[in-house]
PDB file of N, CA and C in Angstrom:
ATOM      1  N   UNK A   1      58.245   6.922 -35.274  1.00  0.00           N
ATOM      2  CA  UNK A   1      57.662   7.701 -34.189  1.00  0.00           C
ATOM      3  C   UNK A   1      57.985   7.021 -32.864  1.00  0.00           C
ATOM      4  N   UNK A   2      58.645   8.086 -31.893  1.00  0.00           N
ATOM      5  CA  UNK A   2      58.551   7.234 -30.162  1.00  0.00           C
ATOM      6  C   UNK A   2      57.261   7.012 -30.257  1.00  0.00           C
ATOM      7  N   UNK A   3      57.637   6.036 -29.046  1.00  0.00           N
ATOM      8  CA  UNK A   3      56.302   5.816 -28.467  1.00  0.00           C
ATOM      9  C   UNK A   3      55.681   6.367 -27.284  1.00  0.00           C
ATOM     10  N   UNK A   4      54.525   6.883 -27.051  1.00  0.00           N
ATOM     11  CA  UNK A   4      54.218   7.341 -26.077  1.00  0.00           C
ATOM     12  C   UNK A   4      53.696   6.612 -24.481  1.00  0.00           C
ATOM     13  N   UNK A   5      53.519   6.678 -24.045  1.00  0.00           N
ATOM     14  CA  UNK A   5      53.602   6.336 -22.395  1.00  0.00           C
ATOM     15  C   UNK A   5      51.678   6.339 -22.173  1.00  0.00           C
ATOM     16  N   UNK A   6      50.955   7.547 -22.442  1.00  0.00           N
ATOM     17  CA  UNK A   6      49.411   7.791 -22.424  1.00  0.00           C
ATOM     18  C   UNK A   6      48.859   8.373 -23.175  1.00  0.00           C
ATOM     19  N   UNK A   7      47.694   7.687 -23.687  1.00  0.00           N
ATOM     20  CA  UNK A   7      47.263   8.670 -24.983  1.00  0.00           C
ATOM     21  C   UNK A   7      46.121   9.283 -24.552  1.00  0.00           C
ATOM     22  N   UNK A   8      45.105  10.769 -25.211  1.00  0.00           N
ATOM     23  CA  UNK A   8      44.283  11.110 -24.730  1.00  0.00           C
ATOM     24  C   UNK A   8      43.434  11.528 -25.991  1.00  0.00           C
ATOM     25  N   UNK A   9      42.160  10.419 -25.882  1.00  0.00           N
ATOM     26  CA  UNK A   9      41.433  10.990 -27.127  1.00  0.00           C
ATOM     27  C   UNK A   9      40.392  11.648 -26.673  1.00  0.00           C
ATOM     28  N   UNK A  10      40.179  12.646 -26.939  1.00  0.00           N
ATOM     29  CA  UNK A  10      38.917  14.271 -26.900  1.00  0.00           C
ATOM     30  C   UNK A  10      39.896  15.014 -26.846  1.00  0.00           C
ATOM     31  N   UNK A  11      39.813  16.640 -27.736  1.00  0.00           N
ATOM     32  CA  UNK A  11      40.113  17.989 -27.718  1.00  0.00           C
ATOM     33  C   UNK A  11      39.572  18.967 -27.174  1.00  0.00           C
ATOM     34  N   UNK A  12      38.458  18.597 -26.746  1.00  0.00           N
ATOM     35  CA  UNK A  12      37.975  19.330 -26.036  1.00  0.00           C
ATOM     36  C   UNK A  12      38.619  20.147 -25.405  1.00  0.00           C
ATOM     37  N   UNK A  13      38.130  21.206 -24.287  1.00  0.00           N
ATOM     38  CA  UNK A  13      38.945  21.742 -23.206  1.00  0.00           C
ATOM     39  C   UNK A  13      39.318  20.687 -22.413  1.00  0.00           C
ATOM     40  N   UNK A  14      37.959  19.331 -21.901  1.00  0.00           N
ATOM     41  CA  UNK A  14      38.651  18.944 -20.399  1.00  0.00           C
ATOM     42  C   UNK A  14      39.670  17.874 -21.524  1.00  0.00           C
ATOM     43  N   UNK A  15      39.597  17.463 -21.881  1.00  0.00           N
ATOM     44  CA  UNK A  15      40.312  16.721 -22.716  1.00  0.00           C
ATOM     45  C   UNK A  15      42.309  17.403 -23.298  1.00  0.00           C
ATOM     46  N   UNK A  16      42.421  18.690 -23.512  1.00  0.00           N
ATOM     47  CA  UNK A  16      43.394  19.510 -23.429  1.00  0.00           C
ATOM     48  C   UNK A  16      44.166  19.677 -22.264  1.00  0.00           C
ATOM     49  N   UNK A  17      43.105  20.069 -21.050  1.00  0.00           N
ATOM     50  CA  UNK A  17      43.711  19.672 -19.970  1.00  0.00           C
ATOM     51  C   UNK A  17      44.408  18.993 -19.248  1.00  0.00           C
ATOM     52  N   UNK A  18      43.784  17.225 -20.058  1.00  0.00           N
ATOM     53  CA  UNK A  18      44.118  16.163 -19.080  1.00  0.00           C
ATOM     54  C   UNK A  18      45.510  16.461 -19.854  1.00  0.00           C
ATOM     55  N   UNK A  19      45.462  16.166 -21.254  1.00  0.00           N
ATOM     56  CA  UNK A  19      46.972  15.908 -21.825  1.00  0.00           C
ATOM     57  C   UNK A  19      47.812  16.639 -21.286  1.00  0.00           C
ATOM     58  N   UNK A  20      47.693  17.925 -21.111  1.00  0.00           N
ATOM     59  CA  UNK A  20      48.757  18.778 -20.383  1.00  0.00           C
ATOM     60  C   UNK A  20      48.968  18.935 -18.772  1.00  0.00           C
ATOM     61  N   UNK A  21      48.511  18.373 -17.945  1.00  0.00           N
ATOM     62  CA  UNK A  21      48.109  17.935 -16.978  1.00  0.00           C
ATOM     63  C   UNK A  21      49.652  16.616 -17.080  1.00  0.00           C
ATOM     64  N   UNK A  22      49.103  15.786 -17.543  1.00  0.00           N
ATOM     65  CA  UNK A  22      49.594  14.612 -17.438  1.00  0.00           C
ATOM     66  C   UNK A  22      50.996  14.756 -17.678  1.00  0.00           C
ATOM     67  N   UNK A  23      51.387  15.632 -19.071  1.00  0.00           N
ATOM     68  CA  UNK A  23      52.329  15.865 -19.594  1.00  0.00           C
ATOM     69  C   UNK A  23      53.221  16.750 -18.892  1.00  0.00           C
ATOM     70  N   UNK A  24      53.004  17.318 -17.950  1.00  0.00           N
ATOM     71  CA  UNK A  24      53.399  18.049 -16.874  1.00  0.00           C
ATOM     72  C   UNK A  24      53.769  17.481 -15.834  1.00  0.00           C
ATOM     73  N   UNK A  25      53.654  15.846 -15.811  1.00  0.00           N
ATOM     74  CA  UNK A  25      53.964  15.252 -14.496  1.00  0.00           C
ATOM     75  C   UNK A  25      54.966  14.367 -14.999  1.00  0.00           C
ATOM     76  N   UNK A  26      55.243  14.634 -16.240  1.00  0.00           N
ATOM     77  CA  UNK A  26      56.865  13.991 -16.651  1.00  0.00           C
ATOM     78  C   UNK A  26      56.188  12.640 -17.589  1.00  0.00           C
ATOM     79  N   UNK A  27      55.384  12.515 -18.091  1.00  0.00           N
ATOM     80  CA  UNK A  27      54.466  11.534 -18.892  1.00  0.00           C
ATOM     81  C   UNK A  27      54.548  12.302 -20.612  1.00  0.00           C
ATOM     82  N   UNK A  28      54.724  11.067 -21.563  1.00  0.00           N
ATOM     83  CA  UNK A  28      54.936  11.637 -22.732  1.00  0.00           C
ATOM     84  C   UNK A  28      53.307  11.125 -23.300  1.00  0.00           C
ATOM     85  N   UNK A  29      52.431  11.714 -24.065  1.00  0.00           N
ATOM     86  CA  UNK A  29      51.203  11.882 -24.334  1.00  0.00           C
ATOM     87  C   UNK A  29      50.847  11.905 -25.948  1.00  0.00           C
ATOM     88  N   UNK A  30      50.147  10.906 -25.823  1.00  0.00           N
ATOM     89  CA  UNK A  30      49.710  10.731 -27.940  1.00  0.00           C
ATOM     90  C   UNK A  30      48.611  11.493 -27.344  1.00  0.00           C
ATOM     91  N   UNK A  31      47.939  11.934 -28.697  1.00  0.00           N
ATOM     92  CA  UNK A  31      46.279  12.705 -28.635  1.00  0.00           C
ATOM     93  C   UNK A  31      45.865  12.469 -30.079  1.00  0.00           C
ATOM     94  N   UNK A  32      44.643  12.441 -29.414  1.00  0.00           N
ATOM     95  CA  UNK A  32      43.441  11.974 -30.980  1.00  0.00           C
ATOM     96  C   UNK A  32      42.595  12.782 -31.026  1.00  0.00           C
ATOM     97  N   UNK A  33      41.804  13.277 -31.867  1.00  0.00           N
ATOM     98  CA  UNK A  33      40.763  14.488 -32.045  1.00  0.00           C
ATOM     99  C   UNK A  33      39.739  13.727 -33.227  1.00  0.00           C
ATOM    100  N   UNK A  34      38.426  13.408 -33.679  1.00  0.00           N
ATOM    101  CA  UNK A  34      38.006  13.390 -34.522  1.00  0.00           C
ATOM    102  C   UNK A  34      38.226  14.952 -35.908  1.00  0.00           C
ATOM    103  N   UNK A  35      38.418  15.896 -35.176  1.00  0.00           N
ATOM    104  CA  UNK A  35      38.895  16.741 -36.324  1.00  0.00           C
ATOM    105  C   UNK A  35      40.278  16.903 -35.946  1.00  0.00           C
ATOM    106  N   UNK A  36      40.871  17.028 -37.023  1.00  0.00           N
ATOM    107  CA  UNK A  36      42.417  16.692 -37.628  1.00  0.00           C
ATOM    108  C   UNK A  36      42.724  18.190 -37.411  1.00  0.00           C
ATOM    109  N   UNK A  37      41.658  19.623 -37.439  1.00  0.00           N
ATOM    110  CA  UNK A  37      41.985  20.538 -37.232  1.00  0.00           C
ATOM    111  C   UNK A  37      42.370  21.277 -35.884  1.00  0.00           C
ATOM    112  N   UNK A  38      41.366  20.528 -34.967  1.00  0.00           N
ATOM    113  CA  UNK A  38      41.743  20.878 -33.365  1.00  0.00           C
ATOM    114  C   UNK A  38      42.756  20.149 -32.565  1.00  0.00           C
ATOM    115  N   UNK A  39      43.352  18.592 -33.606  1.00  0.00           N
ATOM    116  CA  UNK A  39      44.475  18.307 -33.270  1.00  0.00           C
ATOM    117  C   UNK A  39      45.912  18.899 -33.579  1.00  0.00           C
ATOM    118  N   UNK A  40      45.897  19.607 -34.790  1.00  0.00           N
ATOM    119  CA  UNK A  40      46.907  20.548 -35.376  1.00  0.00           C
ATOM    120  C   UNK A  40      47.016  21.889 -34.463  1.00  0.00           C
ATOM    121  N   UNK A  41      45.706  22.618 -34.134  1.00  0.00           N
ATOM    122  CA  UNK A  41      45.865  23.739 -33.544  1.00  0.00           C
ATOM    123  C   UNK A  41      46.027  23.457 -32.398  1.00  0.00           C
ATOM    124  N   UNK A  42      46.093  22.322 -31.289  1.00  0.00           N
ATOM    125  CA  UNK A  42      46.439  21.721 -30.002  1.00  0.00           C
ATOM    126  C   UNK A  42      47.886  21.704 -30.086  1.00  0.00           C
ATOM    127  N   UNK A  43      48.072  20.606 -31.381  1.00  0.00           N
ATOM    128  CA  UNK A  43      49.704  20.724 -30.893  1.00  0.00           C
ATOM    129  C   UNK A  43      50.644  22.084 -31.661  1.00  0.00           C
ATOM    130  N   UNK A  44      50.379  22.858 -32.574  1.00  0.00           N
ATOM    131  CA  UNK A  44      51.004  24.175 -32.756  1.00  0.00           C
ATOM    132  C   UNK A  44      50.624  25.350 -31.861  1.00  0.00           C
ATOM    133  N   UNK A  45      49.979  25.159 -30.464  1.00  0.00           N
ATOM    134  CA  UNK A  45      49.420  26.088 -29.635  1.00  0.00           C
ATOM    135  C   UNK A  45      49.886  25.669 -28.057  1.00  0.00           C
ATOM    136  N   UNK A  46      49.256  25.135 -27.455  1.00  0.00           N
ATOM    137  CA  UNK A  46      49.195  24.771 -26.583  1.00  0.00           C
ATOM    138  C   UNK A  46      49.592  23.664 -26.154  1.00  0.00           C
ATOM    139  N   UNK A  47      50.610  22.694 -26.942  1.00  0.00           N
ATOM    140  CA  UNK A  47      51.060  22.107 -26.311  1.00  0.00           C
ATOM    141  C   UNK A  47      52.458  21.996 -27.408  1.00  0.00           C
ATOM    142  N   UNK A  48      52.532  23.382 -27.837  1.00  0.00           N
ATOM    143  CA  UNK A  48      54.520  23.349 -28.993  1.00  0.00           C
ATOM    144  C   UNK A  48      55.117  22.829 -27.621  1.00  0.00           C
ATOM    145  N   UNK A  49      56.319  22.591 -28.079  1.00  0.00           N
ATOM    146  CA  UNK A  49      57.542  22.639 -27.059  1.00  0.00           C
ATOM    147  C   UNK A  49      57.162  21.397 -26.011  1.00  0.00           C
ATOM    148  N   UNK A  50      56.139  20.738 -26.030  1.00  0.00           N
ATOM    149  CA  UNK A  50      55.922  19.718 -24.711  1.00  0.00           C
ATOM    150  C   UNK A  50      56.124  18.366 -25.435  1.00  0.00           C
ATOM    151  N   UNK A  51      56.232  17.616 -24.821  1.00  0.00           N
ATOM    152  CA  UNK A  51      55.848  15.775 -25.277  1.00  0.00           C
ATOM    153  C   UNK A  51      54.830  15.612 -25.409  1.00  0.00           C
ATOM    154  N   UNK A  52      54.156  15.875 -26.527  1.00  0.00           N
ATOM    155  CA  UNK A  52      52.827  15.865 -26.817  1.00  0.00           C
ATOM    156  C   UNK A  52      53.013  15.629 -28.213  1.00  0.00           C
ATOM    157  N   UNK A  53      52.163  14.191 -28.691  1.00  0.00           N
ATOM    158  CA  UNK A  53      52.590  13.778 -30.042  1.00  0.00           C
ATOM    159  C   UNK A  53      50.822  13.798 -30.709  1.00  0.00           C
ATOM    160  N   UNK A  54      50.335  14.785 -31.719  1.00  0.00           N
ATOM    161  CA  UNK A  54      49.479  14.730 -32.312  1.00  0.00           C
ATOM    162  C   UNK A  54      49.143  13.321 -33.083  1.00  0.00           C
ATOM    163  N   UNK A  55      48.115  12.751 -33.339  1.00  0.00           N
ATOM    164  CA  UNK A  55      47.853  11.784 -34.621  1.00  0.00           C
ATOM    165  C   UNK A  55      46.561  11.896 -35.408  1.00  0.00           C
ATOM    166  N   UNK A  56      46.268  11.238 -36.277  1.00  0.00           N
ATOM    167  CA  UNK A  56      45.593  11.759 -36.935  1.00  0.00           C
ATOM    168  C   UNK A  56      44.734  10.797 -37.618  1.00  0.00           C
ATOM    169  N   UNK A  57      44.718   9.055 -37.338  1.00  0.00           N
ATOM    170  CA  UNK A  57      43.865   8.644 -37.062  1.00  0.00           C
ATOM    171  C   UNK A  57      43.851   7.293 -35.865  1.00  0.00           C
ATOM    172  N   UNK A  58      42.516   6.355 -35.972  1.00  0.00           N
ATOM    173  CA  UNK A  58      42.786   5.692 -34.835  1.00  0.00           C
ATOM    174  C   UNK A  58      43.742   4.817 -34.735  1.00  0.00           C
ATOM    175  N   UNK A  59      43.734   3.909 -35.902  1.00  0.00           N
ATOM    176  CA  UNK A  59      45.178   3.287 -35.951  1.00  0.00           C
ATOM    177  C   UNK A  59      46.625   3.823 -35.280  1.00  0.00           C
ATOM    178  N   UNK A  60      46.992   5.376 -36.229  1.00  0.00           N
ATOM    179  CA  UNK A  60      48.149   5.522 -35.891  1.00  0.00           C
ATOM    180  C   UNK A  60      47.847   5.858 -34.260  1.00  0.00           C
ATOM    181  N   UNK A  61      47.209   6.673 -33.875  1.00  0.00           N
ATOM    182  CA  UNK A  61      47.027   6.907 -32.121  1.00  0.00           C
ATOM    183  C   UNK A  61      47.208   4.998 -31.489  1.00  0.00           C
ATOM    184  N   UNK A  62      46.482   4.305 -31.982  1.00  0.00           N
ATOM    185  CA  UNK A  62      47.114   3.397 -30.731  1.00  0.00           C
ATOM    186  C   UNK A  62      48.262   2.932 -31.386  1.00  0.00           C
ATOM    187  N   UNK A  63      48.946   3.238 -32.222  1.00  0.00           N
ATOM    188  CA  UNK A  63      49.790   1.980 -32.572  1.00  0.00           C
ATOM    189  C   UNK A  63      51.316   3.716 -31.913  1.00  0.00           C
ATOM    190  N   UNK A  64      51.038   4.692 -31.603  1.00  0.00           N
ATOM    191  CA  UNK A  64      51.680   5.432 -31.087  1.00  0.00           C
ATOM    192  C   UNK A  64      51.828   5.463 -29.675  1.00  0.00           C
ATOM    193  N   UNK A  65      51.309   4.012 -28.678  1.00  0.00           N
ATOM    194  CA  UNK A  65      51.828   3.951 -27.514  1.00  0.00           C
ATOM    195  C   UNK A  65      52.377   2.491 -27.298  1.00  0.00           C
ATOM    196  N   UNK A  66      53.249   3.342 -26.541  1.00  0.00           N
ATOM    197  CA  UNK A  66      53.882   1.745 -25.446  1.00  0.00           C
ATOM    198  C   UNK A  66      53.158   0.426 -25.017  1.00  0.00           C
ATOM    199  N   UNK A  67      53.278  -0.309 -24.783  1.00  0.00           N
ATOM    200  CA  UNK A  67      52.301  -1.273 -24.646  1.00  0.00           C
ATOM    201  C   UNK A  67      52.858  -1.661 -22.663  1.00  0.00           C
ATOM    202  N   UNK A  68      51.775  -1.756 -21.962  1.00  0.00           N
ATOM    203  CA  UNK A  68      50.345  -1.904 -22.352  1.00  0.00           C
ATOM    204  C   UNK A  68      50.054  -0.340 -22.693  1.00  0.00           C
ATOM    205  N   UNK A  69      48.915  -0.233 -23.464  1.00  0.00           N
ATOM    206  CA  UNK A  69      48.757   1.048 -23.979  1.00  0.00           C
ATOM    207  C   UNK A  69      47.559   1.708 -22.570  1.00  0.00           C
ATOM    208  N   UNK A  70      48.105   2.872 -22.224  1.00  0.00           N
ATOM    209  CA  UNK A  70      46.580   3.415 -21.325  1.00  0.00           C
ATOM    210  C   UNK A  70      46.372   4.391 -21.991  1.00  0.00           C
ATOM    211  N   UNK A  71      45.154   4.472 -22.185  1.00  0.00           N
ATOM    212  CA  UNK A  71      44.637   5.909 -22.489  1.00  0.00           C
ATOM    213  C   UNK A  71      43.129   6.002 -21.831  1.00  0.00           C
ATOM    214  N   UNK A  72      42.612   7.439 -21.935  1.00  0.00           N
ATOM    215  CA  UNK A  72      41.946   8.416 -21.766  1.00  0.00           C
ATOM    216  C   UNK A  72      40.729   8.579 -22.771  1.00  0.00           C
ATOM    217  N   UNK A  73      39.608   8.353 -22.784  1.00  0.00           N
ATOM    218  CA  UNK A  73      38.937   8.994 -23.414  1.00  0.00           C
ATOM    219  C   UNK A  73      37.731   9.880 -23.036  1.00  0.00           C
ATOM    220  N   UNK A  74      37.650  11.291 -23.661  1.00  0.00           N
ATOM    221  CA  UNK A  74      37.143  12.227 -23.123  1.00  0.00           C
ATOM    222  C   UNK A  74      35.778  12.701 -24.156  1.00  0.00           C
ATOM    223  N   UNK A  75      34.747  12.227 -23.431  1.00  0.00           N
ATOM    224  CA  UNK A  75      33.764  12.493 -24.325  1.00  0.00           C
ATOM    225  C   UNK A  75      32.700  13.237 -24.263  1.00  0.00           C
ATOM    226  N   UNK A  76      32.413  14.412 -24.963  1.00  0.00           N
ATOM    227  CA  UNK A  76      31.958  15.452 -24.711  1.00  0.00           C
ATOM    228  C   UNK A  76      29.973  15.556 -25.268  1.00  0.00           C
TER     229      UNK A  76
END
């Protein structure tokens, strides 16, 4: 797996946002979801076709960025 640049854990809406937000400013983006289902329907929806790398748990999410690692967490 590349590695990503910023990761963003919540699925939420504001949490969807930031990733695509970010990912829109030329930034490649891991994302974490406690359900594995709103991370699947994030990245087969709303963010196909972008640099947006789903994971699926915490390990693989940080070990899926660049170091130093920044991320986001969005807690609802």
């Amino acid at each position: 797996m590349n590695q990503q640049q910023v990761g963003v854990i919540g699925l939420a809406d504001l949490g969807k946002d930031i990733a695509l937000n970010i990912e829109s400013r030329g930034f490649s983006v891991s994302v974490y979801s406690h359900s594995s289902s709103k991370t699947k329907e994030f990245i087969k929806k709303e963010a196909k076709g972008k640099r947006v790398v789903g994971t699926y748990s915490i390990s693989e999410f940080v070990h899926s960025l660049k170091k130093p690692r920044n991320t986001k967490d969005i807690i609802k």
